[in-house]
Structure formats: structure tokens, C-alpha cells
PDB file of N, CA and C in Angstrom:
ATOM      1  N   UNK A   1      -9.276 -18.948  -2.028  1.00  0.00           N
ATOM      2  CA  UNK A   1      -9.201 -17.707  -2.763  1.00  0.00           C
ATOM      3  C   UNK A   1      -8.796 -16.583  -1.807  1.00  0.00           C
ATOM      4  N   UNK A   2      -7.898 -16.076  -2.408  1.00  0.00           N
ATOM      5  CA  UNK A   2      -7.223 -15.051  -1.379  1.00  0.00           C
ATOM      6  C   UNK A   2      -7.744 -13.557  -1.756  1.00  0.00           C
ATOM      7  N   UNK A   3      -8.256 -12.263  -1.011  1.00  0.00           N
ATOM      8  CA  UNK A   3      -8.962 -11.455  -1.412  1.00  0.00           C
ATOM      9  C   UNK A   3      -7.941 -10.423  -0.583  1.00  0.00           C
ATOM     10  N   UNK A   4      -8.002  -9.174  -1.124  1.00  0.00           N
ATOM     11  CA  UNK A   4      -7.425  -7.758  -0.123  1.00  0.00           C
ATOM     12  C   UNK A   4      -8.420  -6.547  -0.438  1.00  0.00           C
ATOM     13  N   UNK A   5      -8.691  -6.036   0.964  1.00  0.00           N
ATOM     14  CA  UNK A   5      -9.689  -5.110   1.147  1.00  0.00           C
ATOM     15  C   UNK A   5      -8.659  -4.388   1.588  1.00  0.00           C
ATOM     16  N   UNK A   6      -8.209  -2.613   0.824  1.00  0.00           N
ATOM     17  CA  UNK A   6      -7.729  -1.724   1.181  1.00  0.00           C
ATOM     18  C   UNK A   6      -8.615  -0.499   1.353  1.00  0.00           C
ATOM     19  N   UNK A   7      -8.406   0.215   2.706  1.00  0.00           N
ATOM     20  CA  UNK A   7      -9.321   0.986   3.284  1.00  0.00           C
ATOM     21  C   UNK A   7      -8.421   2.450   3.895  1.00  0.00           C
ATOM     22  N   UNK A   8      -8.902   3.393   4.586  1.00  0.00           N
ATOM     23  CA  UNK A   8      -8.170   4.494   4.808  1.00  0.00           C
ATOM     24  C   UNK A   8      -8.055   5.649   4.138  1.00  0.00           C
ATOM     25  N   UNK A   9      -7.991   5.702   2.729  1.00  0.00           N
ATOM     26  CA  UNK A   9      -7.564   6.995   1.905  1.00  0.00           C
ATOM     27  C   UNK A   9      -8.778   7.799   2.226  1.00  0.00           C
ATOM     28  N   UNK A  10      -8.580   9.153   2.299  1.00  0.00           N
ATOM     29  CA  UNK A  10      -9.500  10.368   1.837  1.00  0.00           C
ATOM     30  C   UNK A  10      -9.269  11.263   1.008  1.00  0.00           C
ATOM     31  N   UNK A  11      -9.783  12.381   1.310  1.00  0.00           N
ATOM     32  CA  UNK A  11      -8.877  13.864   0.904  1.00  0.00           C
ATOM     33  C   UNK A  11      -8.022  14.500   2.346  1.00  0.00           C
ATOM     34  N   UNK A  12      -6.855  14.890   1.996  1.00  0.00           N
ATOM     35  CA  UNK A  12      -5.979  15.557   2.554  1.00  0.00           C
ATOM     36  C   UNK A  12      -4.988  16.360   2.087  1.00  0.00           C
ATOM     37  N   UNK A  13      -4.995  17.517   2.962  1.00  0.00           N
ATOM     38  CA  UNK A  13      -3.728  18.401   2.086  1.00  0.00           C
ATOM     39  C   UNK A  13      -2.790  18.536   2.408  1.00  0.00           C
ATOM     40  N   UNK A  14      -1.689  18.841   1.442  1.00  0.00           N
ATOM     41  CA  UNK A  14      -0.500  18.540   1.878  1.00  0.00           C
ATOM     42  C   UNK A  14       0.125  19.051   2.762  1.00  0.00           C
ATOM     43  N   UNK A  15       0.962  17.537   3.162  1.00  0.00           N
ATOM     44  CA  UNK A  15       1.888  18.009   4.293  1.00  0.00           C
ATOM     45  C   UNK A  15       0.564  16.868   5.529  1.00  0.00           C
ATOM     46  N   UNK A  16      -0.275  16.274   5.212  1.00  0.00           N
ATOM     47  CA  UNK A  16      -1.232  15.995   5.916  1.00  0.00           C
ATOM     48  C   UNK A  16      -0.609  14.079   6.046  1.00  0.00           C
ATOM     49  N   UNK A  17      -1.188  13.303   6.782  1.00  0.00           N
ATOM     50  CA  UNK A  17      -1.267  12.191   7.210  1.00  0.00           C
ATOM     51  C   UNK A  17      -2.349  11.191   6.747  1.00  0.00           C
ATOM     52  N   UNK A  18      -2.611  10.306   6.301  1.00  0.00           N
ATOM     53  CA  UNK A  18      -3.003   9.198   5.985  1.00  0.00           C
ATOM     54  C   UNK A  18      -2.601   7.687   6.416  1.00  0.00           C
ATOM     55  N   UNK A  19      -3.273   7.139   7.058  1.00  0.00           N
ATOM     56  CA  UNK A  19      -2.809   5.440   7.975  1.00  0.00           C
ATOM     57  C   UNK A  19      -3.844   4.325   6.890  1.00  0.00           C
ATOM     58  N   UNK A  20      -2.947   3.634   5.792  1.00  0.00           N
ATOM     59  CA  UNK A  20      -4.061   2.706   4.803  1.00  0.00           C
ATOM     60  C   UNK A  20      -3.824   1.525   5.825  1.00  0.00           C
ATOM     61  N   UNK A  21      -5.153   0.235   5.284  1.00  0.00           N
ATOM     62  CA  UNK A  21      -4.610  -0.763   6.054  1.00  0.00           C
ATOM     63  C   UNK A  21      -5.325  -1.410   4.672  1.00  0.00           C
ATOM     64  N   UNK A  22      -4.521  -2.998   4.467  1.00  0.00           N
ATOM     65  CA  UNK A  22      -5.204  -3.840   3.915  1.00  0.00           C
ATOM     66  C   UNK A  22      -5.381  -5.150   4.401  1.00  0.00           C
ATOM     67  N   UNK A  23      -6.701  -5.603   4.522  1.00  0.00           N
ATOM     68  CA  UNK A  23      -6.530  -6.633   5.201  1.00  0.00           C
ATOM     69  C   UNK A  23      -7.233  -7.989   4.148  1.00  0.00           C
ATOM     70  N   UNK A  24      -6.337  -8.965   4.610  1.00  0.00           N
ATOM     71  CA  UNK A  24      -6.613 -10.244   3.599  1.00  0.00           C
ATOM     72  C   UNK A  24      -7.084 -11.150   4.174  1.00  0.00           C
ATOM     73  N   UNK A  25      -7.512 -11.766   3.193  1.00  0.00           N
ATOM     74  CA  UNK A  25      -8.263 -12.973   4.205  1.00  0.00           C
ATOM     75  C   UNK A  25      -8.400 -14.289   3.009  1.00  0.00           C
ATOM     76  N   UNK A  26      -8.264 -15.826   3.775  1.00  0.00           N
ATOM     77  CA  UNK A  26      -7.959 -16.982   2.105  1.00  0.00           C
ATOM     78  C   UNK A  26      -6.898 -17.447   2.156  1.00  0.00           C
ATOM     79  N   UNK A  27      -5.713 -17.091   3.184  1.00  0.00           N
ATOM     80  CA  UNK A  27      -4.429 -17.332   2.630  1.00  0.00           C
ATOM     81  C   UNK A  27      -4.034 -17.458   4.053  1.00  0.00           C
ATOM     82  N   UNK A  28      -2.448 -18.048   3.968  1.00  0.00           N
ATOM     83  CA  UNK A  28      -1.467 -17.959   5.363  1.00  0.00           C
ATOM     84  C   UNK A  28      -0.561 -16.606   4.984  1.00  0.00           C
ATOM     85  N   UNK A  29      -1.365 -15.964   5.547  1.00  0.00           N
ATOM     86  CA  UNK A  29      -0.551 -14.040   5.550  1.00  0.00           C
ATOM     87  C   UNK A  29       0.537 -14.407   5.387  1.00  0.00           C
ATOM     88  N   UNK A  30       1.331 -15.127   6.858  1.00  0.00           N
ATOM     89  CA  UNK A  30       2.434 -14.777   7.416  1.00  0.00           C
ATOM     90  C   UNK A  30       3.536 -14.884   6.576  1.00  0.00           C
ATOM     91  N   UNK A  31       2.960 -15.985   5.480  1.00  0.00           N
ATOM     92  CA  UNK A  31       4.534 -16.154   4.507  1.00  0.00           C
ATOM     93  C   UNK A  31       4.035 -15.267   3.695  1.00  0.00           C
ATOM     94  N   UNK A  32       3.582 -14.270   3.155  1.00  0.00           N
ATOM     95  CA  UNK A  32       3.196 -13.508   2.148  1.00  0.00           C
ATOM     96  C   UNK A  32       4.478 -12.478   1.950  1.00  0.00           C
ATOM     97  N   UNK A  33       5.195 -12.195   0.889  1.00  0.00           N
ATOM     98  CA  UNK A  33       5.320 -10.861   0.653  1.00  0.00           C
ATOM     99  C   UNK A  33       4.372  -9.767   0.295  1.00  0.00           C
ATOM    100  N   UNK A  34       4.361  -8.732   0.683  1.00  0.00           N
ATOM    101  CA  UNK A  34       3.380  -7.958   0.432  1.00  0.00           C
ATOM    102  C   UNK A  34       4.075  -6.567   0.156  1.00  0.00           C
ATOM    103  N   UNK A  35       2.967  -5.660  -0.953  1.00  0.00           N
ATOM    104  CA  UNK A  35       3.659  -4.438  -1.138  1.00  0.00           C
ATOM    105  C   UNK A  35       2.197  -3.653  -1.536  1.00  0.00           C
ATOM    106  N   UNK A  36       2.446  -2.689  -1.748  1.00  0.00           N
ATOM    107  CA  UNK A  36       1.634  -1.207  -1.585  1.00  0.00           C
ATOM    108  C   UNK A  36       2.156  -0.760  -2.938  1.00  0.00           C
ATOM    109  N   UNK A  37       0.439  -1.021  -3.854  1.00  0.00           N
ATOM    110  CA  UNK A  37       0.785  -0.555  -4.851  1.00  0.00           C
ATOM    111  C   UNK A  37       0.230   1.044  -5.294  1.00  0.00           C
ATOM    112  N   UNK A  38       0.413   1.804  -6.324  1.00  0.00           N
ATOM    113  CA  UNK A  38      -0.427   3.014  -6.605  1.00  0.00           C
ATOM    114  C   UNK A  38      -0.672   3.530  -8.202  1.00  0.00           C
ATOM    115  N   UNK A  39      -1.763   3.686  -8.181  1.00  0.00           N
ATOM    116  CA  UNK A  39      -2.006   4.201  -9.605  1.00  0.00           C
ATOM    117  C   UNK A  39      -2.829   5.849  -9.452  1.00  0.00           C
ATOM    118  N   UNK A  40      -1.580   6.409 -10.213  1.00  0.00           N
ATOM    119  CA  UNK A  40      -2.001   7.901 -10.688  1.00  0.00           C
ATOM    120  C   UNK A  40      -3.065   8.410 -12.051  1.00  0.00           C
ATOM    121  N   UNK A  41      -3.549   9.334 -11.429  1.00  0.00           N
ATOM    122  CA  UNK A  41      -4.431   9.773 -13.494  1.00  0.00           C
ATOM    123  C   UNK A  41      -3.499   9.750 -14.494  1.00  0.00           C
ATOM    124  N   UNK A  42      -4.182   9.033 -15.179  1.00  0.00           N
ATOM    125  CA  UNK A  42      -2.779   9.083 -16.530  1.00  0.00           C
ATOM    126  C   UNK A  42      -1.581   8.350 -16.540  1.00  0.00           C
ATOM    127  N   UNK A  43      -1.532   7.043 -15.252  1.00  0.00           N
ATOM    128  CA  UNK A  43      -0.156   6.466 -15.363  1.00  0.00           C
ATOM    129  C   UNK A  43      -0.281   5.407 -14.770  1.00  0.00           C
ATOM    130  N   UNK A  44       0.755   4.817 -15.027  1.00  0.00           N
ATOM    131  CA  UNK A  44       0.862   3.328 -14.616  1.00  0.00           C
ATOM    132  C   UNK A  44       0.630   3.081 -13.086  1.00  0.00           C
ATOM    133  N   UNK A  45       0.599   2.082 -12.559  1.00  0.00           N
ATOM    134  CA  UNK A  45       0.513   1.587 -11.439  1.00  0.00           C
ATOM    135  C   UNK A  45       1.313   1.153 -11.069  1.00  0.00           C
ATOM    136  N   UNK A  46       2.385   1.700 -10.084  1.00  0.00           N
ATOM    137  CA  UNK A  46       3.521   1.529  -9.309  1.00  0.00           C
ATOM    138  C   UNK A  46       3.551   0.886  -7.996  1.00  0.00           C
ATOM    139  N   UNK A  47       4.433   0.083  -7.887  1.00  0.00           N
ATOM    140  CA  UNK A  47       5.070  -0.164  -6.729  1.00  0.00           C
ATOM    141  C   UNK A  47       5.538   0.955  -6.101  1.00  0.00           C
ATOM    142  N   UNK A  48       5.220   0.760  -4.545  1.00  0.00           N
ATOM    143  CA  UNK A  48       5.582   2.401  -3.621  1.00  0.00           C
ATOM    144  C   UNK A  48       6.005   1.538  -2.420  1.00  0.00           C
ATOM    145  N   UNK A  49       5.890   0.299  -2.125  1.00  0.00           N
ATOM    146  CA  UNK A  49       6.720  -0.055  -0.765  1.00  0.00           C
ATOM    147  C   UNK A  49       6.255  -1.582  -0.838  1.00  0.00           C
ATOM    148  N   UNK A  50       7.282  -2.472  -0.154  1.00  0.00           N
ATOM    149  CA  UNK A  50       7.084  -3.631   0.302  1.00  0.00           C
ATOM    150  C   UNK A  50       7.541  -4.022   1.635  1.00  0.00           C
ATOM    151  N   UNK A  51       7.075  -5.131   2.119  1.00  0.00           N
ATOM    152  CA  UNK A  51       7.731  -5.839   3.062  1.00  0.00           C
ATOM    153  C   UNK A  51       7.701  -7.307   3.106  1.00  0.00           C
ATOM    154  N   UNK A  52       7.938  -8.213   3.369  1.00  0.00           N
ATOM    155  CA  UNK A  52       8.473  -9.421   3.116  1.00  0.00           C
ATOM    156  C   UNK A  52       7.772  -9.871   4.415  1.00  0.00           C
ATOM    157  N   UNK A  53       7.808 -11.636   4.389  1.00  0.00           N
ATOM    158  CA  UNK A  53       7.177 -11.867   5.156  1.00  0.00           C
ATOM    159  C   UNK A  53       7.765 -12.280   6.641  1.00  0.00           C
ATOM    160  N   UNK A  54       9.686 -12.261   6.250  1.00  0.00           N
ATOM    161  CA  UNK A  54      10.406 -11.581   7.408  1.00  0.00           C
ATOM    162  C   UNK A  54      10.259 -10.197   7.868  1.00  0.00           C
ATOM    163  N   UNK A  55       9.523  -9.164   7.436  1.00  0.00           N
ATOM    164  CA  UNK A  55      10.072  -7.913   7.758  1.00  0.00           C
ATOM    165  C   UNK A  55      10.855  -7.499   7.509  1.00  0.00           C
ATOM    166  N   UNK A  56      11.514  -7.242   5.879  1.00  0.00           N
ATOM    167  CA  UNK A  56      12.442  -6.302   5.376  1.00  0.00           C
ATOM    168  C   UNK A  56      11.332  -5.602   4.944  1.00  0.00           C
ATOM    169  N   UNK A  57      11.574  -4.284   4.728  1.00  0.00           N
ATOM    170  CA  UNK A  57      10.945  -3.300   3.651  1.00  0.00           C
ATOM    171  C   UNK A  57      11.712  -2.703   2.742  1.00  0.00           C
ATOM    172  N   UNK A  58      11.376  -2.151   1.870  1.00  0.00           N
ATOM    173  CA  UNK A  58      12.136  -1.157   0.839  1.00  0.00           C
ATOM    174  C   UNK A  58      11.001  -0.235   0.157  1.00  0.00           C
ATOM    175  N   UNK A  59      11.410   0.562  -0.023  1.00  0.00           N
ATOM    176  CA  UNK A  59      10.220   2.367  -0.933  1.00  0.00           C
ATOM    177  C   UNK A  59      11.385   2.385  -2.018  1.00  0.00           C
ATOM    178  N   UNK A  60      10.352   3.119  -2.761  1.00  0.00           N
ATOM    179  CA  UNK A  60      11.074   3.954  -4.391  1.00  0.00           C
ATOM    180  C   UNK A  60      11.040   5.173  -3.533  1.00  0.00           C
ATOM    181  N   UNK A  61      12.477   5.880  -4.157  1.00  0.00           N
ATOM    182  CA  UNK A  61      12.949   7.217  -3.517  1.00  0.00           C
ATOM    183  C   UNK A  61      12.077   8.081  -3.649  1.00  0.00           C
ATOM    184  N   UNK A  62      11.111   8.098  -3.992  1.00  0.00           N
ATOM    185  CA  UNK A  62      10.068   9.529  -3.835  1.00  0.00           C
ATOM    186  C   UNK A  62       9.279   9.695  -2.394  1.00  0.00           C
ATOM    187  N   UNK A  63       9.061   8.153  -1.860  1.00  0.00           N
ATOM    188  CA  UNK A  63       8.561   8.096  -0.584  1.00  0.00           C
ATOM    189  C   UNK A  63       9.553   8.030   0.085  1.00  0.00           C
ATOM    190  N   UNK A  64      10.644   7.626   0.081  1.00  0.00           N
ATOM    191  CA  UNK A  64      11.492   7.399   1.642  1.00  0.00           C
ATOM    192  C   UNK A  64      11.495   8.052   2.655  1.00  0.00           C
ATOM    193  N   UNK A  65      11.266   8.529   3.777  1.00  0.00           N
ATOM    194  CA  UNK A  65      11.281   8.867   4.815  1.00  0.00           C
ATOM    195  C   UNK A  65      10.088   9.989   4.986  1.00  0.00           C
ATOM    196  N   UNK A  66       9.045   9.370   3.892  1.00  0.00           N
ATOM    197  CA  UNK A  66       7.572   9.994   3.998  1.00  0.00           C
ATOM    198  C   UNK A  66       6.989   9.378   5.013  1.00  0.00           C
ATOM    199  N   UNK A  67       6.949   7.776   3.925  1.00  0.00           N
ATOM    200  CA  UNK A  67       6.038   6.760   3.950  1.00  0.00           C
ATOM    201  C   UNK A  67       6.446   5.413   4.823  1.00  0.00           C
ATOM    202  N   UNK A  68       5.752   4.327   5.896  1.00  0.00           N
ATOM    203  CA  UNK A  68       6.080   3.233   6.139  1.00  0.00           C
ATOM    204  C   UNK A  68       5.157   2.185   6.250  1.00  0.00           C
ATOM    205  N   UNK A  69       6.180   1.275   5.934  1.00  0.00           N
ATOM    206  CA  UNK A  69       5.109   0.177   5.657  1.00  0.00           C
ATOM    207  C   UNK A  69       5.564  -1.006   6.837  1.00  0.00           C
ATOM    208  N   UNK A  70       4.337  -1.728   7.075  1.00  0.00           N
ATOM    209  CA  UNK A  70       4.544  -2.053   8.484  1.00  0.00           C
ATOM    210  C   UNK A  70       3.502  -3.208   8.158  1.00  0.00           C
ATOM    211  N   UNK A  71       3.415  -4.754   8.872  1.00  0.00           N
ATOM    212  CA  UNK A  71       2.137  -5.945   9.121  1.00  0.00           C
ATOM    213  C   UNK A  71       2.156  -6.154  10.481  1.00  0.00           C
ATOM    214  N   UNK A  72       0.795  -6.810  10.830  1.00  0.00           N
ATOM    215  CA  UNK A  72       0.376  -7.588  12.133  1.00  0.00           C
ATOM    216  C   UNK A  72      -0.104  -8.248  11.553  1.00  0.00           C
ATOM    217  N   UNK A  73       0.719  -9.582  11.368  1.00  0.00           N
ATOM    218  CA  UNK A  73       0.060 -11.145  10.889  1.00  0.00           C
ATOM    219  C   UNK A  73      -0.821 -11.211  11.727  1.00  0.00           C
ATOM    220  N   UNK A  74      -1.106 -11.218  12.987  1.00  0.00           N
ATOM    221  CA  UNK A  74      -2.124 -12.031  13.720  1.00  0.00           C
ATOM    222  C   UNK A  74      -3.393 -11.469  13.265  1.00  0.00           C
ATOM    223  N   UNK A  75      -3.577 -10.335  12.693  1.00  0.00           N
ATOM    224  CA  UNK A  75      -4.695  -9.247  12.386  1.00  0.00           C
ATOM    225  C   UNK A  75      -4.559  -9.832  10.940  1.00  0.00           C
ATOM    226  N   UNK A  76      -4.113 -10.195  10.081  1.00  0.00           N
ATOM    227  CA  UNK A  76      -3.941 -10.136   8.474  1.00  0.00           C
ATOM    228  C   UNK A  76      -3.870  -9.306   7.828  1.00  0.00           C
ATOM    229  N   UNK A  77      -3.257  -8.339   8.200  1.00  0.00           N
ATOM    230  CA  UNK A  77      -3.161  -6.706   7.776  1.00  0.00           C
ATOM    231  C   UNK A  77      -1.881  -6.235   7.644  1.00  0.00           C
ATOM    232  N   UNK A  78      -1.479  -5.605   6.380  1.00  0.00           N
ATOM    233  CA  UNK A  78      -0.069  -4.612   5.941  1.00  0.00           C
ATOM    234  C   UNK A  78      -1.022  -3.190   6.012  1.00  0.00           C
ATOM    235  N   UNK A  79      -0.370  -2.581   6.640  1.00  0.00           N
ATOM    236  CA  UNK A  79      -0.338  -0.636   6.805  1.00  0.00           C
ATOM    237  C   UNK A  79       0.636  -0.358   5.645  1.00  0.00           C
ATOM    238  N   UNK A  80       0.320   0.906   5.463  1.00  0.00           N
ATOM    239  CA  UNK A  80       0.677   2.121   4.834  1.00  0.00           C
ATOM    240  C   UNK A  80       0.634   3.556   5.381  1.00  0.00           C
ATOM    241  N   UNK A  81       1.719   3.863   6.441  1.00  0.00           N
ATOM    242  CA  UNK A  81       1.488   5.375   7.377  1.00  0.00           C
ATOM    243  C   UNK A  81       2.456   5.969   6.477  1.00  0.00           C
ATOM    244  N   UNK A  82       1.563   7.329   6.103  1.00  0.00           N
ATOM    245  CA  UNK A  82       1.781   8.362   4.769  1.00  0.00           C
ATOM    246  C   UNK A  82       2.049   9.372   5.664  1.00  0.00           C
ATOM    247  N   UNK A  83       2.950  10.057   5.757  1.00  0.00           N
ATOM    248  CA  UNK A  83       3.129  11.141   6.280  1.00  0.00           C
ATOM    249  C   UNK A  83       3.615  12.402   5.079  1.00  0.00           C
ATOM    250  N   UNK A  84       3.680  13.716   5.753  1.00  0.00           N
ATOM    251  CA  UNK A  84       3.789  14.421   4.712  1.00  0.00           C
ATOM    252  C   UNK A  84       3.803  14.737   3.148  1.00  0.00           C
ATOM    253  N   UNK A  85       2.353  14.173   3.042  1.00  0.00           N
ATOM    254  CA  UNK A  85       1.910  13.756   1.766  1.00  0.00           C
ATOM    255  C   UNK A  85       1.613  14.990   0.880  1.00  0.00           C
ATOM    256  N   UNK A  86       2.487  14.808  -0.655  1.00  0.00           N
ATOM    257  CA  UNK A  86       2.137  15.661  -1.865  1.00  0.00           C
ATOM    258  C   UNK A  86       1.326  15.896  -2.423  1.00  0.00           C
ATOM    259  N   UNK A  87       0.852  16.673  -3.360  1.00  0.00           N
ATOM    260  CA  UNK A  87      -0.275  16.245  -4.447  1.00  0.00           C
ATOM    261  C   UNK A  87       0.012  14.967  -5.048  1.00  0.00           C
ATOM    262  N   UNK A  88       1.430  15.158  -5.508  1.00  0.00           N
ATOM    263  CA  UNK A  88       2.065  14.101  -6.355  1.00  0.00           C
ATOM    264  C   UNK A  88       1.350  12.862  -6.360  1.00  0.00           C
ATOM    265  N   UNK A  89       1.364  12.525  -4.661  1.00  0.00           N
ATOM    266  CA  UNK A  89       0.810  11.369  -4.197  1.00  0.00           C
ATOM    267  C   UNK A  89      -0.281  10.869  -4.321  1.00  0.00           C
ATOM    268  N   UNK A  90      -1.240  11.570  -5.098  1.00  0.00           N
ATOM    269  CA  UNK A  90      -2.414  11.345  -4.936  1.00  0.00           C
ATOM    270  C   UNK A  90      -3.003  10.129  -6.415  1.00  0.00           C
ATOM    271  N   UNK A  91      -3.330   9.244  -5.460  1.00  0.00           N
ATOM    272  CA  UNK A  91      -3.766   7.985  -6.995  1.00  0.00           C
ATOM    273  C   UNK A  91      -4.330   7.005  -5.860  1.00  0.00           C
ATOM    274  N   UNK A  92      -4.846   6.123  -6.305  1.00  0.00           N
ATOM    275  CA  UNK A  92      -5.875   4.991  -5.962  1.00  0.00           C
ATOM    276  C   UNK A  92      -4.736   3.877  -5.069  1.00  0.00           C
ATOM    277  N   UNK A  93      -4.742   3.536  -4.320  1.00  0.00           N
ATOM    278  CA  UNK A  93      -3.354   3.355  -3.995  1.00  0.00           C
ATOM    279  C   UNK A  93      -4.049   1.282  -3.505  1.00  0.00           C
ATOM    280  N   UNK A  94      -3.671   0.311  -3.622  1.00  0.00           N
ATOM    281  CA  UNK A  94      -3.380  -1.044  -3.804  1.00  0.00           C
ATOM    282  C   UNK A  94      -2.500  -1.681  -2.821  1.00  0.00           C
ATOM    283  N   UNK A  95      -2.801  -2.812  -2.446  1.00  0.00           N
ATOM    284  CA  UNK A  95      -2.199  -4.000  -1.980  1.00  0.00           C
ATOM    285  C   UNK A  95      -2.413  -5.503  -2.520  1.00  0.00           C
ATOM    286  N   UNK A  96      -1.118  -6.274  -2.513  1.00  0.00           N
ATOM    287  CA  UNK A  96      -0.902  -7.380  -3.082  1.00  0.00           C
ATOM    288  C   UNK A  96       0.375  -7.920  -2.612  1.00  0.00           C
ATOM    289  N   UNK A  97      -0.027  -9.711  -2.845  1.00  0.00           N
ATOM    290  CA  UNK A  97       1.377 -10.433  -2.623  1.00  0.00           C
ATOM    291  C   UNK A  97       1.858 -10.572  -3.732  1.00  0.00           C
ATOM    292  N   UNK A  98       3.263 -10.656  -3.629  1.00  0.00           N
ATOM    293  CA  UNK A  98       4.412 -10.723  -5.069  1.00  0.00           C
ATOM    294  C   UNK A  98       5.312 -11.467  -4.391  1.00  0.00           C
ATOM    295  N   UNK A  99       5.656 -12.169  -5.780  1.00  0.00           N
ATOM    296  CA  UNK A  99       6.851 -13.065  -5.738  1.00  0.00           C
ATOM    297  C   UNK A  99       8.040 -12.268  -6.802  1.00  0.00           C
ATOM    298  N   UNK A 100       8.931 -12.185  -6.614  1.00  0.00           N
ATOM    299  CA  UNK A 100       9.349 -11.136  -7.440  1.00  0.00           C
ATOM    300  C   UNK A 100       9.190  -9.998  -7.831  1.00  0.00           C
ATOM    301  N   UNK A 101       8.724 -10.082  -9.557  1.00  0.00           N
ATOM    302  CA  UNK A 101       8.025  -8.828  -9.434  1.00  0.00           C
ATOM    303  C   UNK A 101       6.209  -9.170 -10.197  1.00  0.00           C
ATOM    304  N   UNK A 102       6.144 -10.193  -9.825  1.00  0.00           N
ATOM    305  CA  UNK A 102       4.946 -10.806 -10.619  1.00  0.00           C
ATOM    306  C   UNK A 102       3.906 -10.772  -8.506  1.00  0.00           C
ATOM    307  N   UNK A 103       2.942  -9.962  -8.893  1.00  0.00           N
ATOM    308  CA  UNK A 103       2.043  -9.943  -8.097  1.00  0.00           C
ATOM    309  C   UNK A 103       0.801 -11.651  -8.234  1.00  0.00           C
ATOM    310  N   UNK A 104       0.588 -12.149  -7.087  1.00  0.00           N
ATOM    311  CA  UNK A 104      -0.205 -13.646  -6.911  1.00  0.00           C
ATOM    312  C   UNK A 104      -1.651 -13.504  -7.048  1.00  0.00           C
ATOM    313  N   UNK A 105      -2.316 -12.855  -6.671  1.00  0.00           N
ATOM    314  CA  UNK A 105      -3.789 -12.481  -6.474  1.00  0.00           C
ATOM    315  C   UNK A 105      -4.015 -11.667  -7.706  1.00  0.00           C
ATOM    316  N   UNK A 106      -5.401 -11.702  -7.342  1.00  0.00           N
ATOM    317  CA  UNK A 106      -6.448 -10.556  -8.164  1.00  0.00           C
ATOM    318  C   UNK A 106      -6.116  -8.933  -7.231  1.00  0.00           C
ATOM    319  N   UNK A 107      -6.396  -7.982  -7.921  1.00  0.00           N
ATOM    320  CA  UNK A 107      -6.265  -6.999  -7.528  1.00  0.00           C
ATOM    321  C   UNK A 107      -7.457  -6.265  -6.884  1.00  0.00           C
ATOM    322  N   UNK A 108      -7.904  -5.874  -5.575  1.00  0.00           N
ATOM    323  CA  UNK A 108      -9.012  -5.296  -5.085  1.00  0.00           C
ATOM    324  C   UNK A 108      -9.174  -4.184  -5.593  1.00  0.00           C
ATOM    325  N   UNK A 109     -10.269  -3.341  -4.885  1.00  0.00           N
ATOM    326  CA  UNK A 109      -9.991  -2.043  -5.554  1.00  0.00           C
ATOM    327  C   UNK A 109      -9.899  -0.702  -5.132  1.00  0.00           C
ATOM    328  N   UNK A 110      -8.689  -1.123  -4.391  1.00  0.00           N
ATOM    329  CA  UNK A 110      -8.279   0.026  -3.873  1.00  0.00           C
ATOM    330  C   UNK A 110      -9.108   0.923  -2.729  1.00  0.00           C
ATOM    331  N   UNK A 111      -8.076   1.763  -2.182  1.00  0.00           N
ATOM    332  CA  UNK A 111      -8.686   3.349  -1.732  1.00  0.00           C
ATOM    333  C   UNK A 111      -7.750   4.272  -2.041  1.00  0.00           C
ATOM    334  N   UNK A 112      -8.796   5.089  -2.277  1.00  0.00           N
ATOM    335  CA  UNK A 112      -8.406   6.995  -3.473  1.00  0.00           C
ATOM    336  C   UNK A 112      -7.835   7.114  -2.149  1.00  0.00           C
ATOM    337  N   UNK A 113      -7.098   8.213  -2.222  1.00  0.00           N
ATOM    338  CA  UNK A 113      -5.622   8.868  -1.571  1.00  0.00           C
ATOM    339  C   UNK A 113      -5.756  10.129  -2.344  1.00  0.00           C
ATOM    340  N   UNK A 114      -6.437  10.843  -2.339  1.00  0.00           N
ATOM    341  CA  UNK A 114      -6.265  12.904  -2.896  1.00  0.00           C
ATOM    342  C   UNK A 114      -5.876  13.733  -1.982  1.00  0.00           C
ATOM    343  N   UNK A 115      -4.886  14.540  -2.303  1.00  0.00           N
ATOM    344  CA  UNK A 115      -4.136  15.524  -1.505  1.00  0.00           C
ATOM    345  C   UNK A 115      -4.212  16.586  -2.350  1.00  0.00           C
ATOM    346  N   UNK A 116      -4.886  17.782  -1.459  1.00  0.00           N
ATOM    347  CA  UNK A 116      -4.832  18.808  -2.301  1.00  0.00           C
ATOM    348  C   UNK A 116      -5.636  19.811  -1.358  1.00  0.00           C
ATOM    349  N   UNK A 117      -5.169  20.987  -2.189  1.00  0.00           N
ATOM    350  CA  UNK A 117      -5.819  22.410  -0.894  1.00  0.00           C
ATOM    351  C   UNK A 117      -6.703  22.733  -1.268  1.00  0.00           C
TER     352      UNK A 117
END
């Protein structure tokens, strides 16, 4: 059984920094795709970045050259370094492996991510 503990979020205001990490444990990381998911008040739960278990990544254009997403297999851990973060940004924010676009696991539960003055 494969489990993800995501940790890191607080409150911060914008324009502020946030470093998430999720770390898994149950599984062989290394072939995992993995991505960084987020859910806002009032809205769906989005995909906001992936990386593969070569090390490609890709973001939806609202983060690009905010946000990066980064693993250390040997640790079992995908990051999430948030830089110059919005209100916008602010939702419960997720990690999971996907095959496509169909996520493999159960979903943990998160860490809140609030930005605001």
C-alpha cells in the first residue's frame, strides 16, 4: 500500500515563499510519475505541476516561472518550491502518482497553502 504525506504549507503573504515536500512510502518511487495537485474554496482540484520518473516536468501557465517541482528518489520525496506566491494560490495543495491523467493511489490529505496580508 502506497501512502503520501504532504507537509510544508502555512500562512504567507504574497510575494512570500513556501518549500512543500511529499514523501511516500509502499512503493518503488523511482518509476513513479508524480505531480502536485491543488484544491481551492469552491473549486476543483487541479493539477499544478508534474515530473516523471525521468525528470521531465511541466506547470499550467499560472505557475510557470513561480513554481518548481523537483524529487530525491533516494529520500522518497517530490518538492514543491513556491516562490512568489498569490492569494490566488492559496488551496490545500496534494501529491500523487498518475499514469496519464488517472492518478494510482488514495489521496492524503494534504497541506493548506494561505497567502494573504
Amino acid at each position: 500500500q502506497v501512502q503520501f504525506v504532504e507537509s510544508g504549507g502555512g500562512l504567507v503573504q504574497p510575494g512570500g515563499s513556501l518549500r512543500l515536500s511529499c514523501a511516500a512510502s509502499g512503493g518503488i518511487f523511482s518509476i513513479y510519475n508524480m505531480g502536485w495537485y491543488r484544491q481551492a474554496p469552491g473549486k476543483q482540484r487541479e493539477l499544478v505541476a508534474t515530473i516523471t520518473g525521468g525528470g521531465s516536468t511541466s506547470y499550467i501557465g499560472s505557475v510557470k516561472g513561480r513554481f518548481t517541482i523537483s524529487r530525491d528518489n533516494a529520500k522518497n520525496t517530490v518538492y514543491l518550491q513556491m516562490n512568489s506566491l498569490k492569494p490566488e494560490d492559496t488551496a490545500v495543495y496534494y501529491c500523487n502518482a498518475y499514469q496519464g491523467v488517472v492518478t494510482v493511489y488514495q489521496w492524503g490529505q494534504g497541506t493548506q497553502v494561505t497567502v494573504s496580508s
